[in-house]
PDB file of N, CA and C in Angstrom:
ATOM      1  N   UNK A   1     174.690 -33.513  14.483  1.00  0.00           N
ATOM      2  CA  UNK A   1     173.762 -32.398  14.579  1.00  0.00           C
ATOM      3  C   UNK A   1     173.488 -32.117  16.043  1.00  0.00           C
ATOM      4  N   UNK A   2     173.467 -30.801  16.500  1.00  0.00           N
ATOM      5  CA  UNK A   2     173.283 -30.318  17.916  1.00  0.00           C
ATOM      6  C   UNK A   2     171.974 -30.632  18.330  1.00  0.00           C
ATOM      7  N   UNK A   3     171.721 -30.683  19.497  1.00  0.00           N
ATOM      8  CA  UNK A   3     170.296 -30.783  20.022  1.00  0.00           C
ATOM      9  C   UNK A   3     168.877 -29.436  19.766  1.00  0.00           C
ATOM     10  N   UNK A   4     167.771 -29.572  19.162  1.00  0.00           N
ATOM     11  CA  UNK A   4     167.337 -28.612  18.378  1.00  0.00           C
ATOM     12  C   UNK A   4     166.390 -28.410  19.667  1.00  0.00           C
ATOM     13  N   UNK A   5     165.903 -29.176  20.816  1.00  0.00           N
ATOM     14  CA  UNK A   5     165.135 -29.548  21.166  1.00  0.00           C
ATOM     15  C   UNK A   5     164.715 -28.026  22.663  1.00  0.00           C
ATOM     16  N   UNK A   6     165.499 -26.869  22.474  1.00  0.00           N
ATOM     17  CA  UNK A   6     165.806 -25.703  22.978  1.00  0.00           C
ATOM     18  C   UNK A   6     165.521 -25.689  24.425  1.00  0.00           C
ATOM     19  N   UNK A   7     165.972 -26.960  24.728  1.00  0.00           N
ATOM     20  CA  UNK A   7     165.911 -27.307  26.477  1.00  0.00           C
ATOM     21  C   UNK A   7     167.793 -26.674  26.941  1.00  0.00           C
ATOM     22  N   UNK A   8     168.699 -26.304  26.594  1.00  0.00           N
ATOM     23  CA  UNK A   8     170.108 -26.169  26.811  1.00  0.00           C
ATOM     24  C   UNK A   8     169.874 -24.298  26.989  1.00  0.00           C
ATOM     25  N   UNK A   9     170.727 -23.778  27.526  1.00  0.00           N
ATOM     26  CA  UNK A   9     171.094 -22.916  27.738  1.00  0.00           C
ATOM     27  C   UNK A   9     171.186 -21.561  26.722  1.00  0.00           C
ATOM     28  N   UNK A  10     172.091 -22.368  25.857  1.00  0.00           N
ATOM     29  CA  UNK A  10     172.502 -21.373  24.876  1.00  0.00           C
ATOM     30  C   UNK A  10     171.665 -21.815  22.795  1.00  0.00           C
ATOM     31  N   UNK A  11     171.781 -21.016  22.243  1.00  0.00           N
ATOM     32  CA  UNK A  11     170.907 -21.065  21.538  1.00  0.00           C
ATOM     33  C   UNK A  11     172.101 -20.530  20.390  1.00  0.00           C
ATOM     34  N   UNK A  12     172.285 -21.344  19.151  1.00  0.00           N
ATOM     35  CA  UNK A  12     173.154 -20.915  18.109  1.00  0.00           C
ATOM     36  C   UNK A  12     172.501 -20.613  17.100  1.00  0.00           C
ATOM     37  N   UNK A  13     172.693 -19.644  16.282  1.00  0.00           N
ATOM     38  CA  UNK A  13     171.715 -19.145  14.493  1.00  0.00           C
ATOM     39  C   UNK A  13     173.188 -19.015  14.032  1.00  0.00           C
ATOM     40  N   UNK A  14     173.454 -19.199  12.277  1.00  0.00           N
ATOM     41  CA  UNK A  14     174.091 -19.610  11.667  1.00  0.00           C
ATOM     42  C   UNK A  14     173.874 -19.652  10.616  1.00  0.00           C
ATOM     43  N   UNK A  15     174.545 -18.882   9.563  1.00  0.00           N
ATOM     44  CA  UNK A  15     174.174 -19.271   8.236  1.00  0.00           C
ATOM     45  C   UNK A  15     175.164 -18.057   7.188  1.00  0.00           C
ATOM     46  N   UNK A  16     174.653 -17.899   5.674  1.00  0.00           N
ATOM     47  CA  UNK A  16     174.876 -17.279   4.464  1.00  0.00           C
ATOM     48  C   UNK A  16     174.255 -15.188   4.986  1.00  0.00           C
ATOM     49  N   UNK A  17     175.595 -14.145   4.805  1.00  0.00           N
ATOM     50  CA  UNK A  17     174.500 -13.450   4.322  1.00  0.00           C
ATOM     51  C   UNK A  17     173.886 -13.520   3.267  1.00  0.00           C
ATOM     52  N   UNK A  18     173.865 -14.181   2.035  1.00  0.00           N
ATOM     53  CA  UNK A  18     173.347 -14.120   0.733  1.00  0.00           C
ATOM     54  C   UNK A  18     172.206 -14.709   0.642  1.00  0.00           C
ATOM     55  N   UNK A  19     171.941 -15.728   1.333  1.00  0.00           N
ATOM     56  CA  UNK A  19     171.010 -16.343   1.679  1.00  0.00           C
ATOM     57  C   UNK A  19     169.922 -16.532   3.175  1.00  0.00           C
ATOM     58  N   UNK A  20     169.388 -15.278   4.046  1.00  0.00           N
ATOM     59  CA  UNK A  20     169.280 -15.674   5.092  1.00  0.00           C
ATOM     60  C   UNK A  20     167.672 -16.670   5.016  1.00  0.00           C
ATOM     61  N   UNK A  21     167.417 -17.773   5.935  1.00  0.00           N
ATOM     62  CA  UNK A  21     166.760 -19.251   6.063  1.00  0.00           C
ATOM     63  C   UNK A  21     165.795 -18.193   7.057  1.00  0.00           C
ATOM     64  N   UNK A  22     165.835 -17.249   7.917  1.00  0.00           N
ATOM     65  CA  UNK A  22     164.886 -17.516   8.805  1.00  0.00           C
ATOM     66  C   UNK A  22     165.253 -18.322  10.075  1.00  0.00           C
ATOM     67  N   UNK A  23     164.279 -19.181  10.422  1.00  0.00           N
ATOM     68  CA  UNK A  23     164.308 -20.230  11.510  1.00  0.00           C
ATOM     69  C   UNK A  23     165.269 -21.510  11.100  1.00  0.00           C
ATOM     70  N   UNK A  24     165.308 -21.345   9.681  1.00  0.00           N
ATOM     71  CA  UNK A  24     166.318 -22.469   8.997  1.00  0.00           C
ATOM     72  C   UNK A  24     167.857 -22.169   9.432  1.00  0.00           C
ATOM     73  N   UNK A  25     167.730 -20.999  10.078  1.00  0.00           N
ATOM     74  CA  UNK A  25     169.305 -20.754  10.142  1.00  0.00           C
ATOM     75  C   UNK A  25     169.029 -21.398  11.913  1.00  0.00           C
ATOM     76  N   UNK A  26     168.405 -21.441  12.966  1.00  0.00           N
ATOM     77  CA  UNK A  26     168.415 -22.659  13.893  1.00  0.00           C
ATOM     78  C   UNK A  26     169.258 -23.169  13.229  1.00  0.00           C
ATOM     79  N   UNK A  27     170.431 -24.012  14.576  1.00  0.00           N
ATOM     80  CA  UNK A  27     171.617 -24.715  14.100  1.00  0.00           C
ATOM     81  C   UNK A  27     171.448 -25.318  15.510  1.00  0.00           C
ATOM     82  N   UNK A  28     171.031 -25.050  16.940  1.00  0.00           N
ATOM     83  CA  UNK A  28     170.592 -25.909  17.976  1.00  0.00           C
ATOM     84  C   UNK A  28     171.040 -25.372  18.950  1.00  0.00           C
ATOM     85  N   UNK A  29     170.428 -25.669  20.229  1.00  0.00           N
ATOM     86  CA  UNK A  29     171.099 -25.551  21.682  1.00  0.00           C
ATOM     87  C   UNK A  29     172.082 -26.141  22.220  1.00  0.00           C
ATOM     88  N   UNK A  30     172.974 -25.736  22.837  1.00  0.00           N
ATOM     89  CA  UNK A  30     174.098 -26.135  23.854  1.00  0.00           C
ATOM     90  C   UNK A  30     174.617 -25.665  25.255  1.00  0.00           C
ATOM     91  N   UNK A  31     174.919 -26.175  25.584  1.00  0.00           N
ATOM     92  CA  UNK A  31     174.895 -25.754  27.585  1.00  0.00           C
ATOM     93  C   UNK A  31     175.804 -24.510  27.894  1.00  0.00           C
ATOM     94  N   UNK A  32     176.892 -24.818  26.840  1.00  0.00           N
ATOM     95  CA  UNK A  32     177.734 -23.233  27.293  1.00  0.00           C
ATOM     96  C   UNK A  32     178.632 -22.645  25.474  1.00  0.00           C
ATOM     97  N   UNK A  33     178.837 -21.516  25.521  1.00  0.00           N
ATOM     98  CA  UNK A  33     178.826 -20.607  24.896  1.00  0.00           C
ATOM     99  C   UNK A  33     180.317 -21.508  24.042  1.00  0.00           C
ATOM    100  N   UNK A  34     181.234 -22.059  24.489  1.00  0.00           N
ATOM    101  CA  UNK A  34     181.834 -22.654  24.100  1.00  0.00           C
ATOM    102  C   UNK A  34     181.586 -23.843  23.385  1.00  0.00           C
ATOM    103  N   UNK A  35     181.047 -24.165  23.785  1.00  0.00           N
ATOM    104  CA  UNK A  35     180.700 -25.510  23.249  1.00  0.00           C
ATOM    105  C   UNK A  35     179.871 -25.262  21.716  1.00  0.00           C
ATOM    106  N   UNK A  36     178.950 -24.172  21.688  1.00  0.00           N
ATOM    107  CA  UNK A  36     178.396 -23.615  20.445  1.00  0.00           C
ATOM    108  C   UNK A  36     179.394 -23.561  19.617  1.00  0.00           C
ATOM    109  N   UNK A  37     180.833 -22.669  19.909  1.00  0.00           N
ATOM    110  CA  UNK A  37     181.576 -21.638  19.240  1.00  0.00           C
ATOM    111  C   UNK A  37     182.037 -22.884  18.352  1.00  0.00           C
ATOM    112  N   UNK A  38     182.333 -24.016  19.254  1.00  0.00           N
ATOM    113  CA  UNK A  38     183.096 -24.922  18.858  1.00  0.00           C
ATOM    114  C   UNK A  38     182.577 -25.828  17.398  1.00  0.00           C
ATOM    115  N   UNK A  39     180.983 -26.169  18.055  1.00  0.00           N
ATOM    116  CA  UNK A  39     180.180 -26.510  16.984  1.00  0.00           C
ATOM    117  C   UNK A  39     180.292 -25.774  15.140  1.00  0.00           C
ATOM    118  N   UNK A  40     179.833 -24.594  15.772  1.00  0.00           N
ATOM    119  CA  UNK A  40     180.027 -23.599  14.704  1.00  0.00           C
ATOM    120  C   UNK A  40     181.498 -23.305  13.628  1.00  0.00           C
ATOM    121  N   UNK A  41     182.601 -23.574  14.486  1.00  0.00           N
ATOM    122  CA  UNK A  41     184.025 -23.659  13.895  1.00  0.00           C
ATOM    123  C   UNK A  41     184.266 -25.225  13.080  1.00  0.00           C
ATOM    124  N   UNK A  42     183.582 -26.011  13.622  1.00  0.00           N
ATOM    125  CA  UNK A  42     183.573 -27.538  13.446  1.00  0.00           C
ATOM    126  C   UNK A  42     182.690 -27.712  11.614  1.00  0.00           C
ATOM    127  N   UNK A  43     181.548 -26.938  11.757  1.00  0.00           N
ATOM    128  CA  UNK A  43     180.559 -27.335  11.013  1.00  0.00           C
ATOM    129  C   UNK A  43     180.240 -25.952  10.086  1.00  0.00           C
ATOM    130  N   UNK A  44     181.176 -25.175  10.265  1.00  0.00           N
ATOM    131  CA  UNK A  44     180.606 -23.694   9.268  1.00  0.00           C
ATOM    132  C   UNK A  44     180.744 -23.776   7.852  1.00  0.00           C
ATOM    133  N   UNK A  45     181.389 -24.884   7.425  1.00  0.00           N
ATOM    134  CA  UNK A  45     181.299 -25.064   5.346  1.00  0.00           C
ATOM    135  C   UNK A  45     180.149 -25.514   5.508  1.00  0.00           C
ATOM    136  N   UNK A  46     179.731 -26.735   6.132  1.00  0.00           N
ATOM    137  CA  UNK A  46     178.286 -27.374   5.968  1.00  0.00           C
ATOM    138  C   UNK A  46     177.610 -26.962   5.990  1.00  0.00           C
ATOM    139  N   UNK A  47     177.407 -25.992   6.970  1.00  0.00           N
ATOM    140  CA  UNK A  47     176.204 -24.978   7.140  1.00  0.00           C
ATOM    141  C   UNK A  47     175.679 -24.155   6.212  1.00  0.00           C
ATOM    142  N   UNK A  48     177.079 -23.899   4.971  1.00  0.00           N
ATOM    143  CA  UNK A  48     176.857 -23.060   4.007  1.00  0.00           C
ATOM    144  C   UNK A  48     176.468 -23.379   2.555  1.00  0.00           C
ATOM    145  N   UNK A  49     176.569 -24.624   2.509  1.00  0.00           N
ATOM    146  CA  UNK A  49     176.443 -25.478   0.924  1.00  0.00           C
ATOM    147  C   UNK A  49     177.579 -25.428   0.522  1.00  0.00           C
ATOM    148  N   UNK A  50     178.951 -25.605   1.674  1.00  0.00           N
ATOM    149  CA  UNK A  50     180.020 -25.896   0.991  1.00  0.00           C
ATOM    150  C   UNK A  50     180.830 -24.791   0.898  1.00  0.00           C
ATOM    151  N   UNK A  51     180.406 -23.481   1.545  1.00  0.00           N
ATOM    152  CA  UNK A  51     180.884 -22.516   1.400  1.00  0.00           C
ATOM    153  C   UNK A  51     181.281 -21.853   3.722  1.00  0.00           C
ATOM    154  N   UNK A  52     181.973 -21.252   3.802  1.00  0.00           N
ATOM    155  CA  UNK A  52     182.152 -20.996   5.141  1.00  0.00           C
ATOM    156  C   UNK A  52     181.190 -19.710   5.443  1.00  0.00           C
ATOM    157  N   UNK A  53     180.559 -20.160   6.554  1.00  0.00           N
ATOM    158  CA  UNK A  53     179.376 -19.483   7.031  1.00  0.00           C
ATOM    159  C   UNK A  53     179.480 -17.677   7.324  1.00  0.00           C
ATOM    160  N   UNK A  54     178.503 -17.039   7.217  1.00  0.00           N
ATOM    161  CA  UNK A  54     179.112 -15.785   6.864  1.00  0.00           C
ATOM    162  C   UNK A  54     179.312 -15.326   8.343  1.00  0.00           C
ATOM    163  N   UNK A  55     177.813 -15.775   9.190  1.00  0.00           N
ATOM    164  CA  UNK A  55     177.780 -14.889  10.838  1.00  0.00           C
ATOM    165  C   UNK A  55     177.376 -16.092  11.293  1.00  0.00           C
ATOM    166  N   UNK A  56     177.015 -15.598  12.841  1.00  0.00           N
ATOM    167  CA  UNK A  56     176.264 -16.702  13.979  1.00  0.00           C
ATOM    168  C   UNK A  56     176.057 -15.790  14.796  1.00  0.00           C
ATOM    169  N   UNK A  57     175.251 -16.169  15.569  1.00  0.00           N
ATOM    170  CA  UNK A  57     174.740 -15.465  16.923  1.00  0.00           C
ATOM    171  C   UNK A  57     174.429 -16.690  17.611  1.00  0.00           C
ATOM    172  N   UNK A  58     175.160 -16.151  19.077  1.00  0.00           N
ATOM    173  CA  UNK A  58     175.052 -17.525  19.934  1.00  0.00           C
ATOM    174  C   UNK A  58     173.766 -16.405  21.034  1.00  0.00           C
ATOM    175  N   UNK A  59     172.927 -16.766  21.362  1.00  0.00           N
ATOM    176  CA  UNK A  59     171.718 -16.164  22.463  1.00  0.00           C
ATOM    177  C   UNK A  59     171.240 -17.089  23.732  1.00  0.00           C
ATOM    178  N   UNK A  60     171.565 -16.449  24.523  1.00  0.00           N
ATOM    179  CA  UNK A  60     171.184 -16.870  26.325  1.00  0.00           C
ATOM    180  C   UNK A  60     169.739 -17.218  25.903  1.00  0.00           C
ATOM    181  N   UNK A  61     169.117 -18.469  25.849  1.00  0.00           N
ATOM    182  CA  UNK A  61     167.617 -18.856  25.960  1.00  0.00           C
ATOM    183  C   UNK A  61     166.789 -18.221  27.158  1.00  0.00           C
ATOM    184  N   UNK A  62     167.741 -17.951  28.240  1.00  0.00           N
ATOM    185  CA  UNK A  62     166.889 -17.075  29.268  1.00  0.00           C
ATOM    186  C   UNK A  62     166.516 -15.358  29.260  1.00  0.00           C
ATOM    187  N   UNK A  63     167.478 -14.658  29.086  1.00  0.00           N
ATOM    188  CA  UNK A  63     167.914 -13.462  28.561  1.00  0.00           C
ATOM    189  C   UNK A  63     167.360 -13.016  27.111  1.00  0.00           C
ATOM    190  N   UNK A  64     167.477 -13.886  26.461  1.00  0.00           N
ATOM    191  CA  UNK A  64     167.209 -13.408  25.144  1.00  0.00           C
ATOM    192  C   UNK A  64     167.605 -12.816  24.257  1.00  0.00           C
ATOM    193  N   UNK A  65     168.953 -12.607  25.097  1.00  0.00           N
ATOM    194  CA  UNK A  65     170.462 -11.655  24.985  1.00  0.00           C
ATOM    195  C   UNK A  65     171.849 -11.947  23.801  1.00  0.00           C
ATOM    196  N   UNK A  66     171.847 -11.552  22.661  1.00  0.00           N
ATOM    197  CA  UNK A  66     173.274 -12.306  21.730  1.00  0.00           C
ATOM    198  C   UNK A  66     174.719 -11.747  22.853  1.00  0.00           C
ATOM    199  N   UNK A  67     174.947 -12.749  22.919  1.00  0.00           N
ATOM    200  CA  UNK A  67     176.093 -12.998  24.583  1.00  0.00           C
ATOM    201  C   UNK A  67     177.123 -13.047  23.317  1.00  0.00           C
ATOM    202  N   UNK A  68     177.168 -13.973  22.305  1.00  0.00           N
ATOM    203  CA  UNK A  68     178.274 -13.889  21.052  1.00  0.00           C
ATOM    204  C   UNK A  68     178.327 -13.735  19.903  1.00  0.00           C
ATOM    205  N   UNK A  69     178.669 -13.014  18.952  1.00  0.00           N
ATOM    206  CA  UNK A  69     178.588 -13.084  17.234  1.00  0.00           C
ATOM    207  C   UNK A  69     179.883 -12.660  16.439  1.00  0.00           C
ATOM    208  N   UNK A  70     179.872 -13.621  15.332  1.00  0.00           N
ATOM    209  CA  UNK A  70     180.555 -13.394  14.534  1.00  0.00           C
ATOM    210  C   UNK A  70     180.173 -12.751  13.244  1.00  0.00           C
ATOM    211  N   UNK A  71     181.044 -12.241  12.342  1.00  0.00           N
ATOM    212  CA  UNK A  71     180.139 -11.779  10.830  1.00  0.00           C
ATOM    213  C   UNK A  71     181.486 -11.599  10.118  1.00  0.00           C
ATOM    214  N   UNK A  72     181.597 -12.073   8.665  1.00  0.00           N
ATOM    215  CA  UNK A  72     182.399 -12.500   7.991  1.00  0.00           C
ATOM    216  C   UNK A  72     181.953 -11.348   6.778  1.00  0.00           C
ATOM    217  N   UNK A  73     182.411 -10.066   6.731  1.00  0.00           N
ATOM    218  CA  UNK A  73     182.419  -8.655   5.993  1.00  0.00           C
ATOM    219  C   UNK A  73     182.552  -9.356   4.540  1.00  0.00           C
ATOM    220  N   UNK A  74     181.921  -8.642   3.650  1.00  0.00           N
ATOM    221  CA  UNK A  74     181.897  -8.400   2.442  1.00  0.00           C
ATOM    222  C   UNK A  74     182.832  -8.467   1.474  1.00  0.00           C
ATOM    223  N   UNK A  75     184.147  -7.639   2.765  1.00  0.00           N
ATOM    224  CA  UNK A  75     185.630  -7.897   1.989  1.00  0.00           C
ATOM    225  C   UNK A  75     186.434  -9.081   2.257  1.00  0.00           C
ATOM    226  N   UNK A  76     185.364 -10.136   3.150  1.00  0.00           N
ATOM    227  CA  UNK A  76     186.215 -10.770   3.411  1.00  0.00           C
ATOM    228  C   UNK A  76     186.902 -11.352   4.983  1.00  0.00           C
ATOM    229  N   UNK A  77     187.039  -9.690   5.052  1.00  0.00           N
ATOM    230  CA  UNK A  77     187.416  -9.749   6.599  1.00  0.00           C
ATOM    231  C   UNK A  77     186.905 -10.234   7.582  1.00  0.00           C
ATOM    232  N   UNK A  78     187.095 -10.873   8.647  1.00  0.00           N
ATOM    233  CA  UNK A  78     186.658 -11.404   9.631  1.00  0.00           C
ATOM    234  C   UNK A  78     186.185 -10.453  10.975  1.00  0.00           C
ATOM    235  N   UNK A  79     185.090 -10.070  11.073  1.00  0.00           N
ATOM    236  CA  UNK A  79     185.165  -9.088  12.646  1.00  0.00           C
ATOM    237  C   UNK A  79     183.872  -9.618  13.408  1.00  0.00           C
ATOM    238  N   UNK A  80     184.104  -8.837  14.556  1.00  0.00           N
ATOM    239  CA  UNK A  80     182.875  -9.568  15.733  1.00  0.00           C
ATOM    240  C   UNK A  80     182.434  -8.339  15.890  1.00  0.00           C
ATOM    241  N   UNK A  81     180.857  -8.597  15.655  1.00  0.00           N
ATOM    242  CA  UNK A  81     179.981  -7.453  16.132  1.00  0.00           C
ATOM    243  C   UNK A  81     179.568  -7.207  17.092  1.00  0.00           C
ATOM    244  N   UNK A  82     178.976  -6.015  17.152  1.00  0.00           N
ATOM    245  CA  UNK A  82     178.504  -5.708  18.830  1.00  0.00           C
ATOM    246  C   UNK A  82     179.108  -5.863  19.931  1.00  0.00           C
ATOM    247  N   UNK A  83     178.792  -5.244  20.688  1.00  0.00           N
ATOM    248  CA  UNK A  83     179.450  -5.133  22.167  1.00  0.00           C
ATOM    249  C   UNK A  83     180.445  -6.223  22.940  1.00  0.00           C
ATOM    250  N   UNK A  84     179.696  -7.398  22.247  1.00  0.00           N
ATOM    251  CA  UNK A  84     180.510  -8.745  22.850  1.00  0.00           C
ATOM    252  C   UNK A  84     182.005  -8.626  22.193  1.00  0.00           C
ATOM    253  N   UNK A  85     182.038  -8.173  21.206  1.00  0.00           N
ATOM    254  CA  UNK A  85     183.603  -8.476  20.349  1.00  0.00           C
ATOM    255  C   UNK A  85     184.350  -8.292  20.822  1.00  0.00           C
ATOM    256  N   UNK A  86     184.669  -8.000  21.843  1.00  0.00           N
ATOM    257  CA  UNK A  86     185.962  -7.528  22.707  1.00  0.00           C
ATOM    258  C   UNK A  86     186.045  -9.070  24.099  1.00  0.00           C
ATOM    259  N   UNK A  87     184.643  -9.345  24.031  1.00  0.00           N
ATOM    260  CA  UNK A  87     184.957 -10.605  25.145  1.00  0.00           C
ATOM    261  C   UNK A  87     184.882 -12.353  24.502  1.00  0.00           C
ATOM    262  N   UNK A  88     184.629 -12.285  23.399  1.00  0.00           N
ATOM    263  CA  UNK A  88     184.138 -13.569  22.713  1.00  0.00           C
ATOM    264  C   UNK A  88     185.171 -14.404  21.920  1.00  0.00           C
ATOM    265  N   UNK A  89     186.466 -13.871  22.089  1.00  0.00           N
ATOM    266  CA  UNK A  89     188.147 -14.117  21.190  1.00  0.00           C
ATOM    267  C   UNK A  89     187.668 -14.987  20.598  1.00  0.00           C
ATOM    268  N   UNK A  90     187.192 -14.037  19.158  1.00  0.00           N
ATOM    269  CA  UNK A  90     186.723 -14.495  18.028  1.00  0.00           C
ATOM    270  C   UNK A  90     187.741 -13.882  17.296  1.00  0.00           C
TER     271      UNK A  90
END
């Protein structure tokens, strides 16, 4: 489990669209944007009850800024939202 303790840099949310947790979707801080992505690729069935996680948003703790996101469409398809999708080779 990542460090929850929101002293790190970067800030990961994570979870179900079918189910969104709120603050339950907190998944923890990490120092660089990679290191999240990695987490998140590592741990996205778990996150889901066994199922692969639908989105994430990785957010600059300083900024306040989603720097990365993923979202896993309805059909299926895999695409990256927002502005970042073109820099986040997701």
């Amino acid at each position: 489990m990542p460090d929850k303790d929101c002293s790190k840099k970067y800030i990961l949310l994570a979870g179900e669209n079918y189910y969104p947790h709120g603050w339950d979707d907190f998944r923890g801080t990490f120092d660089s944007i990679d290191e999240a992505k990695a987490w998140f690729g590592e741990n996205a069935t778990e996150i889901s009850s066994g199922y692969i996680s639908n989105w994430c948003q990785i957010i600059d703790r300083e900024s306040l800024e989603v720097v990365a996101a993923f979202d896993q469409g309805h059909d299926g398809d895999y695409r990256n939202p927002g502005p970042m999708r073109d820099a986040i080779g997701w």
